[in-house]
PDB file of N, CA and C in Angstrom:
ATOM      1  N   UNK A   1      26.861  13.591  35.378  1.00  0.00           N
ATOM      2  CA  UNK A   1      27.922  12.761  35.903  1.00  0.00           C
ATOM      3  C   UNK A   1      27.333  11.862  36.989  1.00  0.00           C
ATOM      4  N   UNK A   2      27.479  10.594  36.895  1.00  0.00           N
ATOM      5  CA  UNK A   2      26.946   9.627  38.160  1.00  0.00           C
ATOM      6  C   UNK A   2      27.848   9.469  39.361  1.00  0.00           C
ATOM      7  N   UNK A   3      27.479   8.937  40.069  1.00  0.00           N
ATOM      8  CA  UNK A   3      28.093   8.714  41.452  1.00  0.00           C
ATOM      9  C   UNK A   3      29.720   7.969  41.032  1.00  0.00           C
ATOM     10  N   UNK A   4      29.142   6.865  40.260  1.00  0.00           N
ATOM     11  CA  UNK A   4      30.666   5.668  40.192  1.00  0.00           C
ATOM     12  C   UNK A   4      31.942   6.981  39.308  1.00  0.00           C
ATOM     13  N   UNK A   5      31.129   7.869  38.334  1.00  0.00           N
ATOM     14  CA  UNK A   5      32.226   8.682  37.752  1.00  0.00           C
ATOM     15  C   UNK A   5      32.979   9.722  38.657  1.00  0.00           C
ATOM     16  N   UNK A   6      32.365   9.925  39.829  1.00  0.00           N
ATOM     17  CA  UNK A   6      32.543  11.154  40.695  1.00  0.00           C
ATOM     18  C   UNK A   6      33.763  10.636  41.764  1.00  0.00           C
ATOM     19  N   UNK A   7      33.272   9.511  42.215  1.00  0.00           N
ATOM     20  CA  UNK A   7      34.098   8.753  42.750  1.00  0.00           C
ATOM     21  C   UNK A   7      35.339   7.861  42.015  1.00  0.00           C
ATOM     22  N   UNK A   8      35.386   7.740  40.661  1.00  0.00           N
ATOM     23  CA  UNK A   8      36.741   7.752  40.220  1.00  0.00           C
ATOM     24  C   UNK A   8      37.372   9.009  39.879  1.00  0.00           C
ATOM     25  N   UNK A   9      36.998   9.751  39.444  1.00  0.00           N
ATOM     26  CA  UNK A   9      37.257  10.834  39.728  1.00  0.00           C
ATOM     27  C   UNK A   9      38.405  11.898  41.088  1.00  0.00           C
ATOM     28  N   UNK A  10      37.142  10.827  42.481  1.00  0.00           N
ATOM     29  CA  UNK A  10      37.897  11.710  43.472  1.00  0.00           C
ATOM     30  C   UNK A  10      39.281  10.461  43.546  1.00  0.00           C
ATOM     31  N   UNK A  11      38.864   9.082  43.290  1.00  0.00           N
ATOM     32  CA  UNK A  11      40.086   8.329  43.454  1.00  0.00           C
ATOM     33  C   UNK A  11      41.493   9.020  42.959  1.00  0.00           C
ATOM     34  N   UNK A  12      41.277   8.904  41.505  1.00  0.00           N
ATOM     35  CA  UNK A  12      42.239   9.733  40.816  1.00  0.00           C
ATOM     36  C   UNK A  12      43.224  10.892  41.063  1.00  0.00           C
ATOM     37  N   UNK A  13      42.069  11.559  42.003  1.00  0.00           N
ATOM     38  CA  UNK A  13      42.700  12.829  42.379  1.00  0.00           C
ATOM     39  C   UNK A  13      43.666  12.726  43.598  1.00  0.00           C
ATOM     40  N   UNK A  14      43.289  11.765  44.737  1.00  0.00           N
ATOM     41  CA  UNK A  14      43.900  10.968  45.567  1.00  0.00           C
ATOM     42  C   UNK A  14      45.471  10.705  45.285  1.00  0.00           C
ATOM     43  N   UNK A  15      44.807   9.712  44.354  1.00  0.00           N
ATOM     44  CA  UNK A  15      45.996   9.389  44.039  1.00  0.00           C
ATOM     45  C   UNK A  15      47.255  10.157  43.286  1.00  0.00           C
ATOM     46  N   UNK A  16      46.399  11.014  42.527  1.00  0.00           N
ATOM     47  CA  UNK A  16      47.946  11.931  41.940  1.00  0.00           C
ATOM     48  C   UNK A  16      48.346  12.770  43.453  1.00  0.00           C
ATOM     49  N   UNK A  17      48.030  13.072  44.035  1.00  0.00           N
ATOM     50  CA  UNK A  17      48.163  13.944  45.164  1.00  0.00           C
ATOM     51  C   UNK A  17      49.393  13.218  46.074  1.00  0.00           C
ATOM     52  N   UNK A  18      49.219  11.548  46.694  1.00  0.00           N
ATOM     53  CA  UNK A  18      49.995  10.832  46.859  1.00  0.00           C
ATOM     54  C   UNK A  18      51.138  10.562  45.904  1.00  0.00           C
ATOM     55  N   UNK A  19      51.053  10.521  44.938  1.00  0.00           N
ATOM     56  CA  UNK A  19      52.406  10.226  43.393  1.00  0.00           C
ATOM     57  C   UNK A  19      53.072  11.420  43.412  1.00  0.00           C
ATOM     58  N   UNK A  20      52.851  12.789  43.471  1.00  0.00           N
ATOM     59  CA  UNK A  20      53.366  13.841  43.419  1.00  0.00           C
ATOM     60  C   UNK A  20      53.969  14.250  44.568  1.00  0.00           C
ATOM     61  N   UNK A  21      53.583  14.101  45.927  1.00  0.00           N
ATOM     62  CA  UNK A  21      53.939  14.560  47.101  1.00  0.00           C
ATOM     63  C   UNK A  21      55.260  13.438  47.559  1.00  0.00           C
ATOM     64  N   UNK A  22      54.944  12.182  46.583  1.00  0.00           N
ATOM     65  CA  UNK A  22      55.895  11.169  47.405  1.00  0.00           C
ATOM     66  C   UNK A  22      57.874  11.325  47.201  1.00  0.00           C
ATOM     67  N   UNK A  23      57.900  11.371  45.896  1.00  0.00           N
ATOM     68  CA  UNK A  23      59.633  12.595  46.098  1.00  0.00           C
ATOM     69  C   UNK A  23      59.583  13.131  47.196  1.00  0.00           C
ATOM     70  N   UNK A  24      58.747  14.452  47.096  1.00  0.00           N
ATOM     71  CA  UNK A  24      59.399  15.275  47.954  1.00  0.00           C
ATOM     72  C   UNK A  24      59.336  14.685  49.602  1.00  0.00           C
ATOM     73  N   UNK A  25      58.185  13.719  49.962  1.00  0.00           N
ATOM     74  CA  UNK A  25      58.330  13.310  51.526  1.00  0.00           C
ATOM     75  C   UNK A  25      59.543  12.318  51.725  1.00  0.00           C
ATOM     76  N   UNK A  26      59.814  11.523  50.369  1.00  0.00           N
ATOM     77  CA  UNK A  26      60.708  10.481  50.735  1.00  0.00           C
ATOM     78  C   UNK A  26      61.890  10.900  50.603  1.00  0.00           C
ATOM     79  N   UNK A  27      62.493  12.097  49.660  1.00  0.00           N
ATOM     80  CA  UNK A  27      63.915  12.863  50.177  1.00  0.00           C
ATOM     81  C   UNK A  27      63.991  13.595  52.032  1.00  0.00           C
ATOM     82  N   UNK A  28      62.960  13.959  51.980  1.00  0.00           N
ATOM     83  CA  UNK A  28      62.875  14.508  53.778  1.00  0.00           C
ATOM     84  C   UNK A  28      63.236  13.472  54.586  1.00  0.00           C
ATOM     85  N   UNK A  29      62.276  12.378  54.329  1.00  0.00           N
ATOM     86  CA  UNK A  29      62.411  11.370  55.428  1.00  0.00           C
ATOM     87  C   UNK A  29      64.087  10.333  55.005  1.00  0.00           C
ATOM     88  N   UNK A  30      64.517  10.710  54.005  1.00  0.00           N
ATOM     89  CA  UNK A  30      65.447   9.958  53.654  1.00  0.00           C
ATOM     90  C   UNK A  30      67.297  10.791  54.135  1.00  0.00           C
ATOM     91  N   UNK A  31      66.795  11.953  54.014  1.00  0.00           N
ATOM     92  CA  UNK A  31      67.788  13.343  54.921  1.00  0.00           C
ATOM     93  C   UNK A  31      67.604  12.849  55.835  1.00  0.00           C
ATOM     94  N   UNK A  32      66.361  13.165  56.609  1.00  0.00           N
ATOM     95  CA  UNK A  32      66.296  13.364  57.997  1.00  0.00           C
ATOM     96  C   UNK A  32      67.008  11.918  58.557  1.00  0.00           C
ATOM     97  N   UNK A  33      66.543  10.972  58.096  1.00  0.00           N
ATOM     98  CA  UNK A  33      66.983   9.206  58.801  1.00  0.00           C
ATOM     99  C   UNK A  33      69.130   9.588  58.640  1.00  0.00           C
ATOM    100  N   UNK A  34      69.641  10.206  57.612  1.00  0.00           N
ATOM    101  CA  UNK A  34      70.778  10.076  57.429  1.00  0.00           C
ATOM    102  C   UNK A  34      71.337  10.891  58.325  1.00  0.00           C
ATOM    103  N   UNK A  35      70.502  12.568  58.516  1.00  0.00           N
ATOM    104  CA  UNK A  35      71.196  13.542  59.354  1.00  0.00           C
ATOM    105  C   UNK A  35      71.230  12.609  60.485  1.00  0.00           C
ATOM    106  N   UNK A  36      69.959  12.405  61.051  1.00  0.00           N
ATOM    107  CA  UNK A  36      69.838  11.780  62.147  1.00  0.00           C
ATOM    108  C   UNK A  36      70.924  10.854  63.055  1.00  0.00           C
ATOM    109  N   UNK A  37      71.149   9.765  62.108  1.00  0.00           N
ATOM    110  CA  UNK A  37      72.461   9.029  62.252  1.00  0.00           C
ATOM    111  C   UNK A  37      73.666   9.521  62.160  1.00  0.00           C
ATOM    112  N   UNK A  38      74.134  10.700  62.044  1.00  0.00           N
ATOM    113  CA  UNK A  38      75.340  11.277  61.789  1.00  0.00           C
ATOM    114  C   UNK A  38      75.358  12.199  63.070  1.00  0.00           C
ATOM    115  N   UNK A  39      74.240  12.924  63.901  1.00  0.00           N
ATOM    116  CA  UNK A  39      74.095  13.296  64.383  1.00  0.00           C
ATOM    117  C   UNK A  39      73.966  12.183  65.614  1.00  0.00           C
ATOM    118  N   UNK A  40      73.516  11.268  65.761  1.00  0.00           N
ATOM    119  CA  UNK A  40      73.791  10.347  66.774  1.00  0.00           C
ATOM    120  C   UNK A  40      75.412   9.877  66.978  1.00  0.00           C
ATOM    121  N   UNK A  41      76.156   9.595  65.860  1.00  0.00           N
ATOM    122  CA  UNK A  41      77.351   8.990  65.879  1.00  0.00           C
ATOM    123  C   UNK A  41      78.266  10.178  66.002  1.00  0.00           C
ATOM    124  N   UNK A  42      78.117  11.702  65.663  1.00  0.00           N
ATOM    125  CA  UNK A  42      79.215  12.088  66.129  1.00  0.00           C
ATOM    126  C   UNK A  42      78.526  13.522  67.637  1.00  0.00           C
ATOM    127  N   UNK A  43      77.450  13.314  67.820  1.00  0.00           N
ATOM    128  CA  UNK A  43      76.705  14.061  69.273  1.00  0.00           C
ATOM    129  C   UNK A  43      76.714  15.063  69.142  1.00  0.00           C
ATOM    130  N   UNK A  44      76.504  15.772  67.844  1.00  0.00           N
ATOM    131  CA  UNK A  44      76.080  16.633  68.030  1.00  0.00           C
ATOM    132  C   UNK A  44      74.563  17.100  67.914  1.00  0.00           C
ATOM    133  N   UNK A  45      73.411  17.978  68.888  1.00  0.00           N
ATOM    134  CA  UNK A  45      72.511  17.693  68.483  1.00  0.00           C
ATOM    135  C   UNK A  45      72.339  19.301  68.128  1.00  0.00           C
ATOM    136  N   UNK A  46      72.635  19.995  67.445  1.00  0.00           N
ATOM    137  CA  UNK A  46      72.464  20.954  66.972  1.00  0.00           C
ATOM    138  C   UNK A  46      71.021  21.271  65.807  1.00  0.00           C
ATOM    139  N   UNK A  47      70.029  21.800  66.248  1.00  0.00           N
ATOM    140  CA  UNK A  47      68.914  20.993  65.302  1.00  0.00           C
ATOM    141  C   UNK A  47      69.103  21.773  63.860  1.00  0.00           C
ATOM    142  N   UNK A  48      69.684  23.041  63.482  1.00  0.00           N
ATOM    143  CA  UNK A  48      70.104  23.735  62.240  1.00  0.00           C
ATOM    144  C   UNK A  48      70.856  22.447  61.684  1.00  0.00           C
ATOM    145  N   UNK A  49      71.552  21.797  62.251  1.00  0.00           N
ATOM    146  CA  UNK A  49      72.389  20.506  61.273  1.00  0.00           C
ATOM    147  C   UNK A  49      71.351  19.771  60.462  1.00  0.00           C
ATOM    148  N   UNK A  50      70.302  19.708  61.220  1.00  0.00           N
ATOM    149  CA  UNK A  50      69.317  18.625  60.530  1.00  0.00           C
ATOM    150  C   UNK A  50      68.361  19.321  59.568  1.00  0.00           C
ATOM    151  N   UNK A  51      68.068  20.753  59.899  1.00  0.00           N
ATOM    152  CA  UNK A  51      67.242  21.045  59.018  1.00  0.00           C
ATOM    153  C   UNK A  51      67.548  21.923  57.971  1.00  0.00           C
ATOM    154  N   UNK A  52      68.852  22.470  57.623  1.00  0.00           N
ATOM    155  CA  UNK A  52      69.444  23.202  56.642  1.00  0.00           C
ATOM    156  C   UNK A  52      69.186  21.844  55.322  1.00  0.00           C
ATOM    157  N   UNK A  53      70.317  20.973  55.394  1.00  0.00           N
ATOM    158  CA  UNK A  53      70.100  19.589  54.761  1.00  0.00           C
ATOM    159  C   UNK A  53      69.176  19.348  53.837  1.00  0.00           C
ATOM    160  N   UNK A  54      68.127  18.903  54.888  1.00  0.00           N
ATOM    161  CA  UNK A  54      66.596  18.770  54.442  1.00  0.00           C
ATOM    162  C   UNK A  54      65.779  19.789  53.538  1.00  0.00           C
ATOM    163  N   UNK A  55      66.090  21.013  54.155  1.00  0.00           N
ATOM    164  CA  UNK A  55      65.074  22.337  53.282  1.00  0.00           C
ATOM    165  C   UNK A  55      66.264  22.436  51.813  1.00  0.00           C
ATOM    166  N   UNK A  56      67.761  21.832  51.900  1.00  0.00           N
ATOM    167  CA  UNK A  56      68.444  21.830  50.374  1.00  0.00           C
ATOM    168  C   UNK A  56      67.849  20.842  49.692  1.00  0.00           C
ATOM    169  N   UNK A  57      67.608  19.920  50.573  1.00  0.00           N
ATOM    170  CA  UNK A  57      67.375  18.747  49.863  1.00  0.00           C
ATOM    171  C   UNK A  57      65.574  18.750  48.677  1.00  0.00           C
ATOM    172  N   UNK A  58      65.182  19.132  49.874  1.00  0.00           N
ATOM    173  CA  UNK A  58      63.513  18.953  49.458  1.00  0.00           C
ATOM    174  C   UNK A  58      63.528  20.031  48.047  1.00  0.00           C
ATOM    175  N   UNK A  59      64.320  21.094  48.627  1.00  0.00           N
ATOM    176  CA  UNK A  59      64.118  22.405  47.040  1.00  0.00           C
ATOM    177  C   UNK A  59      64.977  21.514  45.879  1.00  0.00           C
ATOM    178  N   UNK A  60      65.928  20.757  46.247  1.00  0.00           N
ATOM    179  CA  UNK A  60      66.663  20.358  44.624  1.00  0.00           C
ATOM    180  C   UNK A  60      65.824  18.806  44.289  1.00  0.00           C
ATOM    181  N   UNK A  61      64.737  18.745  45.086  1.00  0.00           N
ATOM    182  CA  UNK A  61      63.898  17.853  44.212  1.00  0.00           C
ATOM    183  C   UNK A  61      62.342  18.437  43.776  1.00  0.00           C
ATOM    184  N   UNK A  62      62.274  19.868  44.415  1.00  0.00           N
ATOM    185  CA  UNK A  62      61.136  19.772  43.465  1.00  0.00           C
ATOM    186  C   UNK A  62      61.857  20.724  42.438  1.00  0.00           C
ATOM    187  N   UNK A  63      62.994  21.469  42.280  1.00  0.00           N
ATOM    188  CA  UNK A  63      63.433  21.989  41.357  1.00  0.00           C
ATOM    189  C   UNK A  63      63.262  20.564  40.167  1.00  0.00           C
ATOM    190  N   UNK A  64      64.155  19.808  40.675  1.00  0.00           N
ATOM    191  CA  UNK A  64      64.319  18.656  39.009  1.00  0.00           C
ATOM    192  C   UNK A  64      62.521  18.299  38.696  1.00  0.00           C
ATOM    193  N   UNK A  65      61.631  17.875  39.879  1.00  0.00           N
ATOM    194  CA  UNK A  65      60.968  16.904  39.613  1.00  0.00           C
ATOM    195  C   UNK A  65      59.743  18.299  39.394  1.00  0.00           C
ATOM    196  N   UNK A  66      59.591  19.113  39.077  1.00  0.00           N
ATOM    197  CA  UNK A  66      58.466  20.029  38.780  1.00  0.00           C
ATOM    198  C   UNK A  66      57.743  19.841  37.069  1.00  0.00           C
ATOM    199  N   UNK A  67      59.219  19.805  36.400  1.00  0.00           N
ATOM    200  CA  UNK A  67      58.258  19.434  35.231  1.00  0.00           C
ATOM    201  C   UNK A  67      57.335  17.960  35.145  1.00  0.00           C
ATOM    202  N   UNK A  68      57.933  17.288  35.470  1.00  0.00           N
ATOM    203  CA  UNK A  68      56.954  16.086  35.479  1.00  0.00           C
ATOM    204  C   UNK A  68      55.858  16.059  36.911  1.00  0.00           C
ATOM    205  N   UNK A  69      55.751  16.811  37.509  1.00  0.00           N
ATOM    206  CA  UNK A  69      54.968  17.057  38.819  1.00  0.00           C
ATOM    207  C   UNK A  69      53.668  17.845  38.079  1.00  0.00           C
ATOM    208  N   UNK A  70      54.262  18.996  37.214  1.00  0.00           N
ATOM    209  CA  UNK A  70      53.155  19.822  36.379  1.00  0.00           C
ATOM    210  C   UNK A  70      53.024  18.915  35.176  1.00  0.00           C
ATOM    211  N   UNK A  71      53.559  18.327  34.487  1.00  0.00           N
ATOM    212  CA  UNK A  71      52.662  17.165  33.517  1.00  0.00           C
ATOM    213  C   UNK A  71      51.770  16.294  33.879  1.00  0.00           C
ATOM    214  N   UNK A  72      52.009  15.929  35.404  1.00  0.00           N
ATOM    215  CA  UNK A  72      51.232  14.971  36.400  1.00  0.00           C
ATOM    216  C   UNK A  72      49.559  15.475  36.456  1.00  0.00           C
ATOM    217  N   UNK A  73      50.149  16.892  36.870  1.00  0.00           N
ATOM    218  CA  UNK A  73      48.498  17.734  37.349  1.00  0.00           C
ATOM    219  C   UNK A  73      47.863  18.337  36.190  1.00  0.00           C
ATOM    220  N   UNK A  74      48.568  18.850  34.938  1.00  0.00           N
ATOM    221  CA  UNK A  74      48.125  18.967  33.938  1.00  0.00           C
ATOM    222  C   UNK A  74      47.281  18.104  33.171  1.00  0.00           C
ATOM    223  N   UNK A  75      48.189  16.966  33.146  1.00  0.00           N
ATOM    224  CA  UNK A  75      47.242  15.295  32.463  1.00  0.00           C
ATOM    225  C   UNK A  75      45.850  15.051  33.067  1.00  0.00           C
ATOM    226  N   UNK A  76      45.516  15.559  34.057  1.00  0.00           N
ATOM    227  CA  UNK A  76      44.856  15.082  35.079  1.00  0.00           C
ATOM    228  C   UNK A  76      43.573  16.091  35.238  1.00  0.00           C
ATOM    229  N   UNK A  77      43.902  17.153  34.879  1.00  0.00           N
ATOM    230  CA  UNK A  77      43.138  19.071  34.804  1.00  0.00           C
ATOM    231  C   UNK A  77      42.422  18.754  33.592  1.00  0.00           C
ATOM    232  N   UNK A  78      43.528  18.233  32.209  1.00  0.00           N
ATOM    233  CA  UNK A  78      42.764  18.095  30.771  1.00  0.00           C
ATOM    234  C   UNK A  78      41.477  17.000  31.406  1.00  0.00           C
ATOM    235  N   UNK A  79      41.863  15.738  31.585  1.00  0.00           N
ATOM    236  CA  UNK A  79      40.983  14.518  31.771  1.00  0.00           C
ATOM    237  C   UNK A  79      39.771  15.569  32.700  1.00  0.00           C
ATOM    238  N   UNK A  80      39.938  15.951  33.242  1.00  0.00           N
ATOM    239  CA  UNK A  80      38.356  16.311  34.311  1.00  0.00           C
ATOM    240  C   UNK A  80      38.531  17.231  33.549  1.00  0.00           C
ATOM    241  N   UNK A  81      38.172  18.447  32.766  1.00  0.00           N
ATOM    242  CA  UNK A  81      37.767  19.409  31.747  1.00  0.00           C
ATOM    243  C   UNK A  81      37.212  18.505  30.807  1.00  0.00           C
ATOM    244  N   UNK A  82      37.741  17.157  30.417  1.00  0.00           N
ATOM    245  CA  UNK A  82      37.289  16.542  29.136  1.00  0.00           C
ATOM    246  C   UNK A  82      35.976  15.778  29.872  1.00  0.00           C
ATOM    247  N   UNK A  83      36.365  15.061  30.747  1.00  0.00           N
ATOM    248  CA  UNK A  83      34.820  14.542  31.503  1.00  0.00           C
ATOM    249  C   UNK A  83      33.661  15.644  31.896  1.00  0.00           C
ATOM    250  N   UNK A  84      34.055  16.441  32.082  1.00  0.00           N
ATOM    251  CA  UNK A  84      32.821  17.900  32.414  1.00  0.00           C
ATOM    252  C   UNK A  84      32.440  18.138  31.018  1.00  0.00           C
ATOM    253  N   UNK A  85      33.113  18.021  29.965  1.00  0.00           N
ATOM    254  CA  UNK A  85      32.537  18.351  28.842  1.00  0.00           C
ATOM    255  C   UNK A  85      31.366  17.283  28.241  1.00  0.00           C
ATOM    256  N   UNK A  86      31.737  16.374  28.756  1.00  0.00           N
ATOM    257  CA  UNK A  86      30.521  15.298  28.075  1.00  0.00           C
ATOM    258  C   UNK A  86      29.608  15.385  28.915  1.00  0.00           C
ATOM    259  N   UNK A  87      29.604  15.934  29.957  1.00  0.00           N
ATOM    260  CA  UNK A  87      28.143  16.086  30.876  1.00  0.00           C
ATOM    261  C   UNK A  87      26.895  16.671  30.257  1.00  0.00           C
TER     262      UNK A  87
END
């Protein structure tokens, strides 16, 4: 395996890592911005308000989004097993 393959390689891996993680950070940050504001407008700062929400939120997206999260890393496991094989 040469350098330029190793390094697309690690690109690749990068990048599924970012594609897969991004659901679940952008429901958090997308709770948290809403608790947040609801919690500013009616004062309460109770921090269980903000983080019950969030920990429902984040589990009912990797519940839906797991099968295509494991097709993601699977697609990706075959391709580097199939490149190690031509070495």
């Amino acid at each position: 395996m040469t350098i330029d393959q190793l390094v697309h390689v690690a690109r690749e891996a990068l990048l599924l890592a970012l594609l897969v993680a991004a659901p679940v950070l952008v429901t958090a940050w997308l709770v948290g911005v809403l608790i947040g504001v609801a919690q500013a407008a009616t004062q309460v700062q109770e921090p269980v308000v903000g983080l019950v929400p969030r920990i429902v939120a984040v589990a009912l997206v990797l519940l839906v989004m797991s099968p295509w999260i494991g097709a993601q890393v699977a697609r990706f496991g075959g391709a580097v097993m199939a490149a190690i094989g031509t070495v």
